[in-house]
PDBML (XML) file of the C-alpha atoms, coordinates in Angstrom:
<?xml version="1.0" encoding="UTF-8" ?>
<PDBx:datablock datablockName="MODEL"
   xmlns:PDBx="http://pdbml.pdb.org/schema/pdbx-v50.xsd"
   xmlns:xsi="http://www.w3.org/2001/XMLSchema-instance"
   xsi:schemaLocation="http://pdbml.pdb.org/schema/pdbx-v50.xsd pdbx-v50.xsd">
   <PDBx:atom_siteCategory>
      <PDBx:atom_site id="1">
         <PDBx:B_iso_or_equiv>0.00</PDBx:B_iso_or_equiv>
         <PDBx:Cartn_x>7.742</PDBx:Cartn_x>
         <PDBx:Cartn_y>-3.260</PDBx:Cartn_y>
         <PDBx:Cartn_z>-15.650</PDBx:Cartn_z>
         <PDBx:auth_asym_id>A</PDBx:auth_asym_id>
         <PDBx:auth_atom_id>CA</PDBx:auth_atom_id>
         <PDBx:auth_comp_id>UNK</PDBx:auth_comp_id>
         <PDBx:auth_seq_id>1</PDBx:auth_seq_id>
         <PDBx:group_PDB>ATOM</PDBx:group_PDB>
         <PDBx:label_alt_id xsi:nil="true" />
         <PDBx:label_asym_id>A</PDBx:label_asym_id>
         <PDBx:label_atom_id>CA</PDBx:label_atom_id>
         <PDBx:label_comp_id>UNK</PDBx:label_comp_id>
         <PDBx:label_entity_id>1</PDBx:label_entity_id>
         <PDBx:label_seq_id>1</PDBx:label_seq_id>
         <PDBx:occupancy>1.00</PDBx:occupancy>
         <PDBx:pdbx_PDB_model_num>1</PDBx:pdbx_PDB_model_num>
         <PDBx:type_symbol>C</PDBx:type_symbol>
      </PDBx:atom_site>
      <PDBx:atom_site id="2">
         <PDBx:B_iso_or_equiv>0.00</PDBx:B_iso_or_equiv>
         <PDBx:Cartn_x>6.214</PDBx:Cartn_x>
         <PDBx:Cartn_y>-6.345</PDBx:Cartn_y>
         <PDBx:Cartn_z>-13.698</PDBx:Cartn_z>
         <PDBx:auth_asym_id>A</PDBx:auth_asym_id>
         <PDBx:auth_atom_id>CA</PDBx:auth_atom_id>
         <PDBx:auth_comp_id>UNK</PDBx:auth_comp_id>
         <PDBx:auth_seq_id>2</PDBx:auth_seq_id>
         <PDBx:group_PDB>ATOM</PDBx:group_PDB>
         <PDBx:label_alt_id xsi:nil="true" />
         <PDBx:label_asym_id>A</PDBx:label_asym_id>
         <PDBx:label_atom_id>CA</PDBx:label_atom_id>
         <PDBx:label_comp_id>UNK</PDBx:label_comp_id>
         <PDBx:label_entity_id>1</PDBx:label_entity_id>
         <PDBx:label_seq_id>2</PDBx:label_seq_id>
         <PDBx:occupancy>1.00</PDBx:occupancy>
         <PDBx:pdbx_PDB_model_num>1</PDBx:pdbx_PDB_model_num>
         <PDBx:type_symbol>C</PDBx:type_symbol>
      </PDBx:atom_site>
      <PDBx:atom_site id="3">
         <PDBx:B_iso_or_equiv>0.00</PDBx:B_iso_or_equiv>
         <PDBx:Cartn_x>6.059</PDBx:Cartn_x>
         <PDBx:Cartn_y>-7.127</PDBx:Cartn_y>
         <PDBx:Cartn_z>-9.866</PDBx:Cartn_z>
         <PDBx:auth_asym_id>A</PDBx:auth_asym_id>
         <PDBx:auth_atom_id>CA</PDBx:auth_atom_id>
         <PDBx:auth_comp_id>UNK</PDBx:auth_comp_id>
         <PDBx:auth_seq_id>3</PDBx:auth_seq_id>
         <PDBx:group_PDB>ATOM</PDBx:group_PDB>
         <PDBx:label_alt_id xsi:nil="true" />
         <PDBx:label_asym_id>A</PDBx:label_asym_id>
         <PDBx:label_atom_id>CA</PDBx:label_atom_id>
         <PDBx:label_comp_id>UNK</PDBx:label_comp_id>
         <PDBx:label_entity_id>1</PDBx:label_entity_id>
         <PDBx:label_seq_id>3</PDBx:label_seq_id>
         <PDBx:occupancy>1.00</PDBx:occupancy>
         <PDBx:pdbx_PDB_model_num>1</PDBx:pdbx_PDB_model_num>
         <PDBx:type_symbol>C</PDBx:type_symbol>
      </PDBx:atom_site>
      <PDBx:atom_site id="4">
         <PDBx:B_iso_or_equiv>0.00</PDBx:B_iso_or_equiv>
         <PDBx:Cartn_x>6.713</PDBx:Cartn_x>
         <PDBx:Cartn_y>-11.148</PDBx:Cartn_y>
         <PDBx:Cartn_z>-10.714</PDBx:Cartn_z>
         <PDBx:auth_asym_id>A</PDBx:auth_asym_id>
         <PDBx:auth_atom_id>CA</PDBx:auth_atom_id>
         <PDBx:auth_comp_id>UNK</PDBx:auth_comp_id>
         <PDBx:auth_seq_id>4</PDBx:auth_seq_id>
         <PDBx:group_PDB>ATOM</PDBx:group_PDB>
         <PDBx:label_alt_id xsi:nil="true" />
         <PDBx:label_asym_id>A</PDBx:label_asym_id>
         <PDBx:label_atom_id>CA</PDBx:label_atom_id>
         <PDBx:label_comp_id>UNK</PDBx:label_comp_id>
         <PDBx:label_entity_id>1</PDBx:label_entity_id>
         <PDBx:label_seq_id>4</PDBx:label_seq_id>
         <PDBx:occupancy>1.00</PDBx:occupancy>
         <PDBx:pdbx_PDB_model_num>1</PDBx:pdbx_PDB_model_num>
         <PDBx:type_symbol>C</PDBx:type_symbol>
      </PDBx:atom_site>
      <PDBx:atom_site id="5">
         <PDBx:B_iso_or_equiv>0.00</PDBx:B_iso_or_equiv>
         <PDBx:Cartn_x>6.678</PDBx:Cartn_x>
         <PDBx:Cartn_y>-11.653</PDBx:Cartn_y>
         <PDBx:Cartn_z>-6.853</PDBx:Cartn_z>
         <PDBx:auth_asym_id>A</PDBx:auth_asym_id>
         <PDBx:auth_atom_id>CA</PDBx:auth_atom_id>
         <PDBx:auth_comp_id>UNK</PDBx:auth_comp_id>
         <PDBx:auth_seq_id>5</PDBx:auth_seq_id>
         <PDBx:group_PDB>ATOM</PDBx:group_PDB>
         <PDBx:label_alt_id xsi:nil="true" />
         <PDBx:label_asym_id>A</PDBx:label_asym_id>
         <PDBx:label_atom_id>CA</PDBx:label_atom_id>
         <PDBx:label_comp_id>UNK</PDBx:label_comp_id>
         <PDBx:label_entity_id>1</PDBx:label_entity_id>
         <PDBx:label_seq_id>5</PDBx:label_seq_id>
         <PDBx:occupancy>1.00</PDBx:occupancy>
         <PDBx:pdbx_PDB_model_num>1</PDBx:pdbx_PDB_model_num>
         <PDBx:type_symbol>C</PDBx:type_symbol>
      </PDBx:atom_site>
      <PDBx:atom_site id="6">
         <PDBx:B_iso_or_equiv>0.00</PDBx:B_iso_or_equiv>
         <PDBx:Cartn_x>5.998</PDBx:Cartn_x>
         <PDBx:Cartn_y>-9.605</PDBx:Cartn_y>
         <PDBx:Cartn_z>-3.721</PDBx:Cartn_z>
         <PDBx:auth_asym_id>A</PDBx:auth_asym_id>
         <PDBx:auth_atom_id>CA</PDBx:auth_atom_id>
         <PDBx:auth_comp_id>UNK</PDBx:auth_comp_id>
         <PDBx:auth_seq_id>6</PDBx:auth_seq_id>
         <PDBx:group_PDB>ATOM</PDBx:group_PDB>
         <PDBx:label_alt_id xsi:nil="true" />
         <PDBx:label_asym_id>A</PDBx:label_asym_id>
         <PDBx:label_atom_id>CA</PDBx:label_atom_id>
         <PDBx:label_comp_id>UNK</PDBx:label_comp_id>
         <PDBx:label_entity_id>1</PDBx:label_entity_id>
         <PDBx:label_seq_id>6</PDBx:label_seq_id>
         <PDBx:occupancy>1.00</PDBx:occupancy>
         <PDBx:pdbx_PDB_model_num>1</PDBx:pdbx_PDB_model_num>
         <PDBx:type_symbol>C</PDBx:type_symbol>
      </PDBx:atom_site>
      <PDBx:atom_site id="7">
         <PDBx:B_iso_or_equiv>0.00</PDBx:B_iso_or_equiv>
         <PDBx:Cartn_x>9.201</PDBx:Cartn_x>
         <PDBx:Cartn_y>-8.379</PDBx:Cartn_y>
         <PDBx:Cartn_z>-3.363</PDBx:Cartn_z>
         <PDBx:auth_asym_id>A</PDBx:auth_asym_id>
         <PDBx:auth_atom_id>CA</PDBx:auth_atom_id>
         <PDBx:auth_comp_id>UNK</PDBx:auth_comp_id>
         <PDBx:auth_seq_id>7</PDBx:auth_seq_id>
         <PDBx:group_PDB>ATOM</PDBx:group_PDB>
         <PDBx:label_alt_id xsi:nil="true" />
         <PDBx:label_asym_id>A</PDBx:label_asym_id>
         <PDBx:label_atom_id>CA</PDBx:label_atom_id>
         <PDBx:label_comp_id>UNK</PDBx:label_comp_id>
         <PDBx:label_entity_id>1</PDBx:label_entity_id>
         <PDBx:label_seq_id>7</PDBx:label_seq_id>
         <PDBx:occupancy>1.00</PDBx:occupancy>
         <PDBx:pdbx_PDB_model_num>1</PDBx:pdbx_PDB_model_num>
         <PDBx:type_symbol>C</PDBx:type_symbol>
      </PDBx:atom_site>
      <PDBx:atom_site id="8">
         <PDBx:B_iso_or_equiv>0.00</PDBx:B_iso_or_equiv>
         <PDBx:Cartn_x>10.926</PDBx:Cartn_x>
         <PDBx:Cartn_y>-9.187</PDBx:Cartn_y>
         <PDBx:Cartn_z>-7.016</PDBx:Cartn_z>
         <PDBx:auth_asym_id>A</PDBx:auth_asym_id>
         <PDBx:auth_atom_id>CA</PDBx:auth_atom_id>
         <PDBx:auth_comp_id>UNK</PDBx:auth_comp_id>
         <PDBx:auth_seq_id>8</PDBx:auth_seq_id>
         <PDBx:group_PDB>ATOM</PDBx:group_PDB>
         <PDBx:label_alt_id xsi:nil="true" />
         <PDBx:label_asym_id>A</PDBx:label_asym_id>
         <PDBx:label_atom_id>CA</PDBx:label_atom_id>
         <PDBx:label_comp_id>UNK</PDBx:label_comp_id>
         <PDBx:label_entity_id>1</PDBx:label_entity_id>
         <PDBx:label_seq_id>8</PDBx:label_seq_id>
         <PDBx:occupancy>1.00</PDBx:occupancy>
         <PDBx:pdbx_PDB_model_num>1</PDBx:pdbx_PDB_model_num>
         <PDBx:type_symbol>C</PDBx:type_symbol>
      </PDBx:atom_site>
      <PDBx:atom_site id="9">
         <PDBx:B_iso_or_equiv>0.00</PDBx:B_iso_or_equiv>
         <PDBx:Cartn_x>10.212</PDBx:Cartn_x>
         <PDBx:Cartn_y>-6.925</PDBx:Cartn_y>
         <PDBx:Cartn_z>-10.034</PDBx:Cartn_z>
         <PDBx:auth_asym_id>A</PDBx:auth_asym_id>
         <PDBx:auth_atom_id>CA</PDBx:auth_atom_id>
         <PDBx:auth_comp_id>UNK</PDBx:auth_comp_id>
         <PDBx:auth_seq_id>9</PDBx:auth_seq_id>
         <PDBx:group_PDB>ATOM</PDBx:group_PDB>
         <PDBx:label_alt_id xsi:nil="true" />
         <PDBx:label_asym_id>A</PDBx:label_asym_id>
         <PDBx:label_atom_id>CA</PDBx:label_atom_id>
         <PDBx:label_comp_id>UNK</PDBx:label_comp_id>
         <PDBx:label_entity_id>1</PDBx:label_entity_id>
         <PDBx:label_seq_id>9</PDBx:label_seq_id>
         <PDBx:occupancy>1.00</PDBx:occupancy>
         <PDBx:pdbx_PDB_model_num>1</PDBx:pdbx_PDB_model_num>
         <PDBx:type_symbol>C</PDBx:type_symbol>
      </PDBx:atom_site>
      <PDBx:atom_site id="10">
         <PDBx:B_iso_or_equiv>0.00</PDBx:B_iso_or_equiv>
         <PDBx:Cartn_x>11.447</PDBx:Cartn_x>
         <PDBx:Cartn_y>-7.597</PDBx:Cartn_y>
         <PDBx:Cartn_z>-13.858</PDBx:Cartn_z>
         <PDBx:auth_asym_id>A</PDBx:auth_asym_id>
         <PDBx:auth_atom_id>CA</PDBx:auth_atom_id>
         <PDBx:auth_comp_id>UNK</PDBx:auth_comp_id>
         <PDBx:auth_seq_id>10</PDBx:auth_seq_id>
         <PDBx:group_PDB>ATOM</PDBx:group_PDB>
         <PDBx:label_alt_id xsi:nil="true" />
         <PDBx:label_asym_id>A</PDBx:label_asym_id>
         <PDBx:label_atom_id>CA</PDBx:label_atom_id>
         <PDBx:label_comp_id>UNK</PDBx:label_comp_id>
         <PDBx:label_entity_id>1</PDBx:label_entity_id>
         <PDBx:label_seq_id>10</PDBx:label_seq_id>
         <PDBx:occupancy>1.00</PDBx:occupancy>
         <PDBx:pdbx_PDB_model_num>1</PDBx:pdbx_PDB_model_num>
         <PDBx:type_symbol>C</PDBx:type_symbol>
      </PDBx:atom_site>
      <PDBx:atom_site id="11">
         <PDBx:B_iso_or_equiv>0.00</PDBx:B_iso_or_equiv>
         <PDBx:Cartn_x>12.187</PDBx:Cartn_x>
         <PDBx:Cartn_y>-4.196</PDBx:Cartn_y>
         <PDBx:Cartn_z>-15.922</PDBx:Cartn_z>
         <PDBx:auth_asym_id>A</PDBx:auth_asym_id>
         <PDBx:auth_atom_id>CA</PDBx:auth_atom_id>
         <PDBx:auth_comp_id>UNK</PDBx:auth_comp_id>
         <PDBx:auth_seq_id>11</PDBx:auth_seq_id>
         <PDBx:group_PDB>ATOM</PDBx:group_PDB>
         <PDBx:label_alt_id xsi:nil="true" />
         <PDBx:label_asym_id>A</PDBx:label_asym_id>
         <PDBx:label_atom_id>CA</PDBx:label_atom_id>
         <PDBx:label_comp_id>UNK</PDBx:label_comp_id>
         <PDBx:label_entity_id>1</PDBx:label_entity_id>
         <PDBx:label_seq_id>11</PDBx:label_seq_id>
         <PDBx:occupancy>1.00</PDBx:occupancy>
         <PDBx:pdbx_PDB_model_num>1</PDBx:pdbx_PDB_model_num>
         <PDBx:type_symbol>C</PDBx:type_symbol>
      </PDBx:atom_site>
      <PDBx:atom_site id="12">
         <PDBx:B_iso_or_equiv>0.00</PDBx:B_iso_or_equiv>
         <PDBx:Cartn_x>12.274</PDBx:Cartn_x>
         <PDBx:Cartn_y>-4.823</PDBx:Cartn_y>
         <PDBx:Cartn_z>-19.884</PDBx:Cartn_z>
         <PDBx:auth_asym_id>A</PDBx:auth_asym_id>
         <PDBx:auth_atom_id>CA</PDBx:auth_atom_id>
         <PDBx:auth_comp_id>UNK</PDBx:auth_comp_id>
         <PDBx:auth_seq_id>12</PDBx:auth_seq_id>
         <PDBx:group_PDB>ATOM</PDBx:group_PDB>
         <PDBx:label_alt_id xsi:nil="true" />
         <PDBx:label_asym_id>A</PDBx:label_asym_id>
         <PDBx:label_atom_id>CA</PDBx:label_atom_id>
         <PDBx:label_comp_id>UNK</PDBx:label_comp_id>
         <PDBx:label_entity_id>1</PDBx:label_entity_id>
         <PDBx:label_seq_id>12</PDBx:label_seq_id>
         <PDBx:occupancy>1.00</PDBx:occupancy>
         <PDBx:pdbx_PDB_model_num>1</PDBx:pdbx_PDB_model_num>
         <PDBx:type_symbol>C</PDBx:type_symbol>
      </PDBx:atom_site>
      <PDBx:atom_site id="13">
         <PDBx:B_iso_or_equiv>0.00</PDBx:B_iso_or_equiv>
         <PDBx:Cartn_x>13.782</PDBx:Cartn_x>
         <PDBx:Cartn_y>-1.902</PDBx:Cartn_y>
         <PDBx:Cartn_z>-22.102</PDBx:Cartn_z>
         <PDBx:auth_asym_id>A</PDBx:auth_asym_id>
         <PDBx:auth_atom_id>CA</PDBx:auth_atom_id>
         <PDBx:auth_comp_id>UNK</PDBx:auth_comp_id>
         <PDBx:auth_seq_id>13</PDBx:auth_seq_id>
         <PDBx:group_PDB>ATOM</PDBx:group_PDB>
         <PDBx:label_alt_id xsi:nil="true" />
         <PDBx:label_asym_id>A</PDBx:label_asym_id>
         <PDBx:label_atom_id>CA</PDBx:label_atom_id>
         <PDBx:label_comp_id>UNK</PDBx:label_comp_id>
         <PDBx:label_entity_id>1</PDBx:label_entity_id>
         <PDBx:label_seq_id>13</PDBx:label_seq_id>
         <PDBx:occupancy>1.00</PDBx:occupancy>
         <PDBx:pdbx_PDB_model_num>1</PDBx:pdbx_PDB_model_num>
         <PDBx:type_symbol>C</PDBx:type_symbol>
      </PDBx:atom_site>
      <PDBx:atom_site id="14">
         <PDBx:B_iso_or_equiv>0.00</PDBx:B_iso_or_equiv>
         <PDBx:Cartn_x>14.673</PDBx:Cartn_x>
         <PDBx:Cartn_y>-1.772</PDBx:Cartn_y>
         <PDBx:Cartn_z>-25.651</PDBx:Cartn_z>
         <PDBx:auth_asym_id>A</PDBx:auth_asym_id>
         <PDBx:auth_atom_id>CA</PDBx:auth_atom_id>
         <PDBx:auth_comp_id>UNK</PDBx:auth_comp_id>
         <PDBx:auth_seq_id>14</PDBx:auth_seq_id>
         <PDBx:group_PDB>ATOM</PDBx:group_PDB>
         <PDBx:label_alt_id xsi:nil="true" />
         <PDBx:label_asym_id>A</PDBx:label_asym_id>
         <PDBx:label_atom_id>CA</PDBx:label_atom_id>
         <PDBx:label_comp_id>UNK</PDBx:label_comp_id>
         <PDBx:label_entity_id>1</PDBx:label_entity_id>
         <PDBx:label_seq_id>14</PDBx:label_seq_id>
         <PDBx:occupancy>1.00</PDBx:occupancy>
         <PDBx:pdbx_PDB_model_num>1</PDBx:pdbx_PDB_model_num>
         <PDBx:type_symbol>C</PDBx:type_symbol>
      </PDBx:atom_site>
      <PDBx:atom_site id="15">
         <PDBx:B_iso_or_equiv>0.00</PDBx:B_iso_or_equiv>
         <PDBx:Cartn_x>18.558</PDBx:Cartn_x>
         <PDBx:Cartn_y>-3.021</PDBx:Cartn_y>
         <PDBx:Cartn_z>-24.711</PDBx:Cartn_z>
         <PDBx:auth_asym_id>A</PDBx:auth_asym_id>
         <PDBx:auth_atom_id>CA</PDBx:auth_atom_id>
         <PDBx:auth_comp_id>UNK</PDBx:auth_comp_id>
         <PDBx:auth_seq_id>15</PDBx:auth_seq_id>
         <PDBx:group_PDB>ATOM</PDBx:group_PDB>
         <PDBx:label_alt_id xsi:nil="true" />
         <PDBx:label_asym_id>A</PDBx:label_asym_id>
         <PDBx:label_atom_id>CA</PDBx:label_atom_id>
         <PDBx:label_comp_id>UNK</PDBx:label_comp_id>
         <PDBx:label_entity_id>1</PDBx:label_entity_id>
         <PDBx:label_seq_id>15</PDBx:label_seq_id>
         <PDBx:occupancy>1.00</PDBx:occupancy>
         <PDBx:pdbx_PDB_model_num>1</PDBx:pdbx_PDB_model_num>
         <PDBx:type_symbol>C</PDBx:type_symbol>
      </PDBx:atom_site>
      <PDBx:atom_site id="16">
         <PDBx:B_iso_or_equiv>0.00</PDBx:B_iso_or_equiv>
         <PDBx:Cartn_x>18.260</PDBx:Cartn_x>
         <PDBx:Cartn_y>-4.551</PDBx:Cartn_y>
         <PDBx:Cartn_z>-21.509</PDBx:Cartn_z>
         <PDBx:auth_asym_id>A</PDBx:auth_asym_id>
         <PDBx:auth_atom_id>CA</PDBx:auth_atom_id>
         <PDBx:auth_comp_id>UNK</PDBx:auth_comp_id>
         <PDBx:auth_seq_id>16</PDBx:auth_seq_id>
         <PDBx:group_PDB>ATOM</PDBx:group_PDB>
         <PDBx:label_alt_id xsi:nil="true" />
         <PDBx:label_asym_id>A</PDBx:label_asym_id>
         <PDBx:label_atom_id>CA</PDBx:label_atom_id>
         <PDBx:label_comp_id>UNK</PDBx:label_comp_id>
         <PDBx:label_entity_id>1</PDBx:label_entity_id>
         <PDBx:label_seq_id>16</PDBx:label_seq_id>
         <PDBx:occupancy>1.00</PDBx:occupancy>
         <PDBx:pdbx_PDB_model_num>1</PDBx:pdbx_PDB_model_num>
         <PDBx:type_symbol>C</PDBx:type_symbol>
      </PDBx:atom_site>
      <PDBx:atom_site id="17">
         <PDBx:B_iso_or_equiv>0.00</PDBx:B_iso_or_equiv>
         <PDBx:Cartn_x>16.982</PDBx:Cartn_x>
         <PDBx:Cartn_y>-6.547</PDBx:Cartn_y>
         <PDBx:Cartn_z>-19.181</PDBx:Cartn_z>
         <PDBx:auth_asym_id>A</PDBx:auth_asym_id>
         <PDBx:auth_atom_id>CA</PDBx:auth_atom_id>
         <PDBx:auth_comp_id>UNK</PDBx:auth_comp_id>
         <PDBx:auth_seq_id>17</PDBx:auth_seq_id>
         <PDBx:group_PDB>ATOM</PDBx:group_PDB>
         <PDBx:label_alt_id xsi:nil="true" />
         <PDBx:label_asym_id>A</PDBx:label_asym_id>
         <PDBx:label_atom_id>CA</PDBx:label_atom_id>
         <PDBx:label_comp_id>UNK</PDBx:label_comp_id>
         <PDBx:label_entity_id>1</PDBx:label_entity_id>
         <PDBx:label_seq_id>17</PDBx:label_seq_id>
         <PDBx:occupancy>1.00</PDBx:occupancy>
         <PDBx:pdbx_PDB_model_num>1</PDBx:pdbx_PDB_model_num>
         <PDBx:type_symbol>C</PDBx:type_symbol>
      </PDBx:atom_site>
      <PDBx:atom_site id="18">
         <PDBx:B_iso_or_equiv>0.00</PDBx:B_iso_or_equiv>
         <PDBx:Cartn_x>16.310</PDBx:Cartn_x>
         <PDBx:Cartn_y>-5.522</PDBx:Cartn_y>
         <PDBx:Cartn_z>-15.561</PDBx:Cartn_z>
         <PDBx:auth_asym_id>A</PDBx:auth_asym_id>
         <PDBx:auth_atom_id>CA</PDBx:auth_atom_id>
         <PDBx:auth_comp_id>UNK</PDBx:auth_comp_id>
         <PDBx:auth_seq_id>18</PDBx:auth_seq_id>
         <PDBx:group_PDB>ATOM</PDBx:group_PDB>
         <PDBx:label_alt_id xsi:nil="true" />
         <PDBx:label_asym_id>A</PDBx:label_asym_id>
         <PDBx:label_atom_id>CA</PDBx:label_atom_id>
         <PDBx:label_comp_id>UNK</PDBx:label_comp_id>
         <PDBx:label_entity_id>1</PDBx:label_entity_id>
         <PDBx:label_seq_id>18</PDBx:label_seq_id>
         <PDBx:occupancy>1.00</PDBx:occupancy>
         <PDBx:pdbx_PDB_model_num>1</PDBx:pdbx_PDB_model_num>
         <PDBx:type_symbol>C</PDBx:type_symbol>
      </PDBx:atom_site>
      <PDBx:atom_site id="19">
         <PDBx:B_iso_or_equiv>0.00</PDBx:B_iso_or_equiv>
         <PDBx:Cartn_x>16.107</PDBx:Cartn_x>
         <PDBx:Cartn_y>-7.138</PDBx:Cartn_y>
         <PDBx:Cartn_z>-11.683</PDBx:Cartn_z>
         <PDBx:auth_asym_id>A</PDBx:auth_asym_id>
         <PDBx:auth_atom_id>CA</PDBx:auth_atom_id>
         <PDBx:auth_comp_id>UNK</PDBx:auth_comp_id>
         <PDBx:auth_seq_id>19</PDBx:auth_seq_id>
         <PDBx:group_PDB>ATOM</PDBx:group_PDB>
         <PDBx:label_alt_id xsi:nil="true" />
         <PDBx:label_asym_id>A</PDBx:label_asym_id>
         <PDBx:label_atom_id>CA</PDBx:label_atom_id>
         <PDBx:label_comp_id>UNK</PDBx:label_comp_id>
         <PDBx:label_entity_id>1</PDBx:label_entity_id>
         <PDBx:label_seq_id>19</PDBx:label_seq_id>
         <PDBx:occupancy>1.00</PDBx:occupancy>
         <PDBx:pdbx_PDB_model_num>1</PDBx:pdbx_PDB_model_num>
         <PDBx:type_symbol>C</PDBx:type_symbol>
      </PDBx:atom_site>
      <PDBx:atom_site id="20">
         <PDBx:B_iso_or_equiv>0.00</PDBx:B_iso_or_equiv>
         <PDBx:Cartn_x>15.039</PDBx:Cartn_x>
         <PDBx:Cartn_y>-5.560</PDBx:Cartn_y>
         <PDBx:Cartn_z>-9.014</PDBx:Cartn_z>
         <PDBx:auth_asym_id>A</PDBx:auth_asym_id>
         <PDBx:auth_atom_id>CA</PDBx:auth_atom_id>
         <PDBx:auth_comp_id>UNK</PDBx:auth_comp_id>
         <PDBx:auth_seq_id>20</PDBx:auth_seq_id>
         <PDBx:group_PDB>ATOM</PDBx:group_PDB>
         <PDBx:label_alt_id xsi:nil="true" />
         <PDBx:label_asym_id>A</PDBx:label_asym_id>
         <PDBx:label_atom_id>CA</PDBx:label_atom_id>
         <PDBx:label_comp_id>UNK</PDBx:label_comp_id>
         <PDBx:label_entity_id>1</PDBx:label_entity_id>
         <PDBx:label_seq_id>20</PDBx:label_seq_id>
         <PDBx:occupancy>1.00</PDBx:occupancy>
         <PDBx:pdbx_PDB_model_num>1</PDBx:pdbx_PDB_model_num>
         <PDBx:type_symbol>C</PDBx:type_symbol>
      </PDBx:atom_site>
      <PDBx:atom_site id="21">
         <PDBx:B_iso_or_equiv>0.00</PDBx:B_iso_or_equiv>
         <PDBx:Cartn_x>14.490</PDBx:Cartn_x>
         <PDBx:Cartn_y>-7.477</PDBx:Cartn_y>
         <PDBx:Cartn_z>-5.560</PDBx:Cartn_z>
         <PDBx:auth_asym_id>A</PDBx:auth_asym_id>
         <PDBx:auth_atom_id>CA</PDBx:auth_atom_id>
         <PDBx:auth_comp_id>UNK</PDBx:auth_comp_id>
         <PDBx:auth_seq_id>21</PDBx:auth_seq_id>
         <PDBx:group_PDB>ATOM</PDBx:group_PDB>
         <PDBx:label_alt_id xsi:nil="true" />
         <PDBx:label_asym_id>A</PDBx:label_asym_id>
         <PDBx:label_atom_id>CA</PDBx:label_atom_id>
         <PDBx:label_comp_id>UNK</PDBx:label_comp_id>
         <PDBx:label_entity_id>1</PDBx:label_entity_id>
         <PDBx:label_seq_id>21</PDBx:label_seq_id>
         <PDBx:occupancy>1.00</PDBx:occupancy>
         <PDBx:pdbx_PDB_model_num>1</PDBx:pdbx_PDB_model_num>
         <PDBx:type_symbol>C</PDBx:type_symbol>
      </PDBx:atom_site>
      <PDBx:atom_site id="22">
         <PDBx:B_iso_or_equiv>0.00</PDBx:B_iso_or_equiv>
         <PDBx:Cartn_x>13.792</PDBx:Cartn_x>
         <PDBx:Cartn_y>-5.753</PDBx:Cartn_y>
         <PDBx:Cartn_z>-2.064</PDBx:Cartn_z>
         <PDBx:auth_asym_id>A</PDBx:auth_asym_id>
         <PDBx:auth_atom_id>CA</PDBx:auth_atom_id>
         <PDBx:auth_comp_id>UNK</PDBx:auth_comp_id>
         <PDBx:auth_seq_id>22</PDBx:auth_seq_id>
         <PDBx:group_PDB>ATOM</PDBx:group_PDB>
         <PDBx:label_alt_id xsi:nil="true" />
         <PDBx:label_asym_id>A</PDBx:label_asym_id>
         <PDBx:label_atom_id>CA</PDBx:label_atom_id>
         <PDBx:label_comp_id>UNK</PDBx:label_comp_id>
         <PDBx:label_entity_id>1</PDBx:label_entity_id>
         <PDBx:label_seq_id>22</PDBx:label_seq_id>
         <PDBx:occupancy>1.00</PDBx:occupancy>
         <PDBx:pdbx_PDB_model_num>1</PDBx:pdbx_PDB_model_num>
         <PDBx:type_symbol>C</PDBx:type_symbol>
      </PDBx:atom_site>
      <PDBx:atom_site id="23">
         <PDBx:B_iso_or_equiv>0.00</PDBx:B_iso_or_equiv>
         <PDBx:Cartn_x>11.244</PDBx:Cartn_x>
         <PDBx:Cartn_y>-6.365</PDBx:Cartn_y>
         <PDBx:Cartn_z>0.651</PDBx:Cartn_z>
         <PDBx:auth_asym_id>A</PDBx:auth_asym_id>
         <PDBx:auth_atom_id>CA</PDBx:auth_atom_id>
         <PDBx:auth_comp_id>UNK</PDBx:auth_comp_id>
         <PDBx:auth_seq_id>23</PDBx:auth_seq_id>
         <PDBx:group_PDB>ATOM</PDBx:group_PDB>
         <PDBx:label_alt_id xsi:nil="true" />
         <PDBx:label_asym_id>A</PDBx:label_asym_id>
         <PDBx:label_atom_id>CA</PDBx:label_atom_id>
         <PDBx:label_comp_id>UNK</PDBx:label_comp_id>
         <PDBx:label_entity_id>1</PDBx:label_entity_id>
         <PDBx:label_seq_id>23</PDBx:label_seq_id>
         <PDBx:occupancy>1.00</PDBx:occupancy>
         <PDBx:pdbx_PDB_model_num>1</PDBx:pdbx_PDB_model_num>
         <PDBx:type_symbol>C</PDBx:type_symbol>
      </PDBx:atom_site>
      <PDBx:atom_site id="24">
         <PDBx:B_iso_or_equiv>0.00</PDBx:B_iso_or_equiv>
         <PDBx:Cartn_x>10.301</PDBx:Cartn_x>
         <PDBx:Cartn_y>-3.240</PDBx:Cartn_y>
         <PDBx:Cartn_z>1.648</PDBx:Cartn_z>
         <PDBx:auth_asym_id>A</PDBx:auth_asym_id>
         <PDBx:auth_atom_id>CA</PDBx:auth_atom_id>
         <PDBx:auth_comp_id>UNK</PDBx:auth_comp_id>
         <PDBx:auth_seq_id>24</PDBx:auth_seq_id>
         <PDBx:group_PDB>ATOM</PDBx:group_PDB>
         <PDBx:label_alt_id xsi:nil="true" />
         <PDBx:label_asym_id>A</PDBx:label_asym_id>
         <PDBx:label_atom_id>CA</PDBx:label_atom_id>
         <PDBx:label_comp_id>UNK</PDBx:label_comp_id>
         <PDBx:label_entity_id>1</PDBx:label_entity_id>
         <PDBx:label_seq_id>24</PDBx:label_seq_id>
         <PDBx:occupancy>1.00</PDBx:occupancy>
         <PDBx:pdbx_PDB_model_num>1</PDBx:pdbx_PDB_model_num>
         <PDBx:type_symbol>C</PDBx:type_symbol>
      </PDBx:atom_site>
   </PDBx:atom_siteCategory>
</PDBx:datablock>
């Protein structure tokens, strides 16, 4: 898992991709 921004972070599993996006 990877905080690509401040507030956006990528999740990568075996069988899918995740986005997560929230400022606080």
């Amino acid at each position: 898992i990877e905080f690509v921004t401040n507030n956006t972070l990528f999740a990568f599993g075996d069988n899918q991709l995740l986005v997560f996006d929230g400022t606080q």
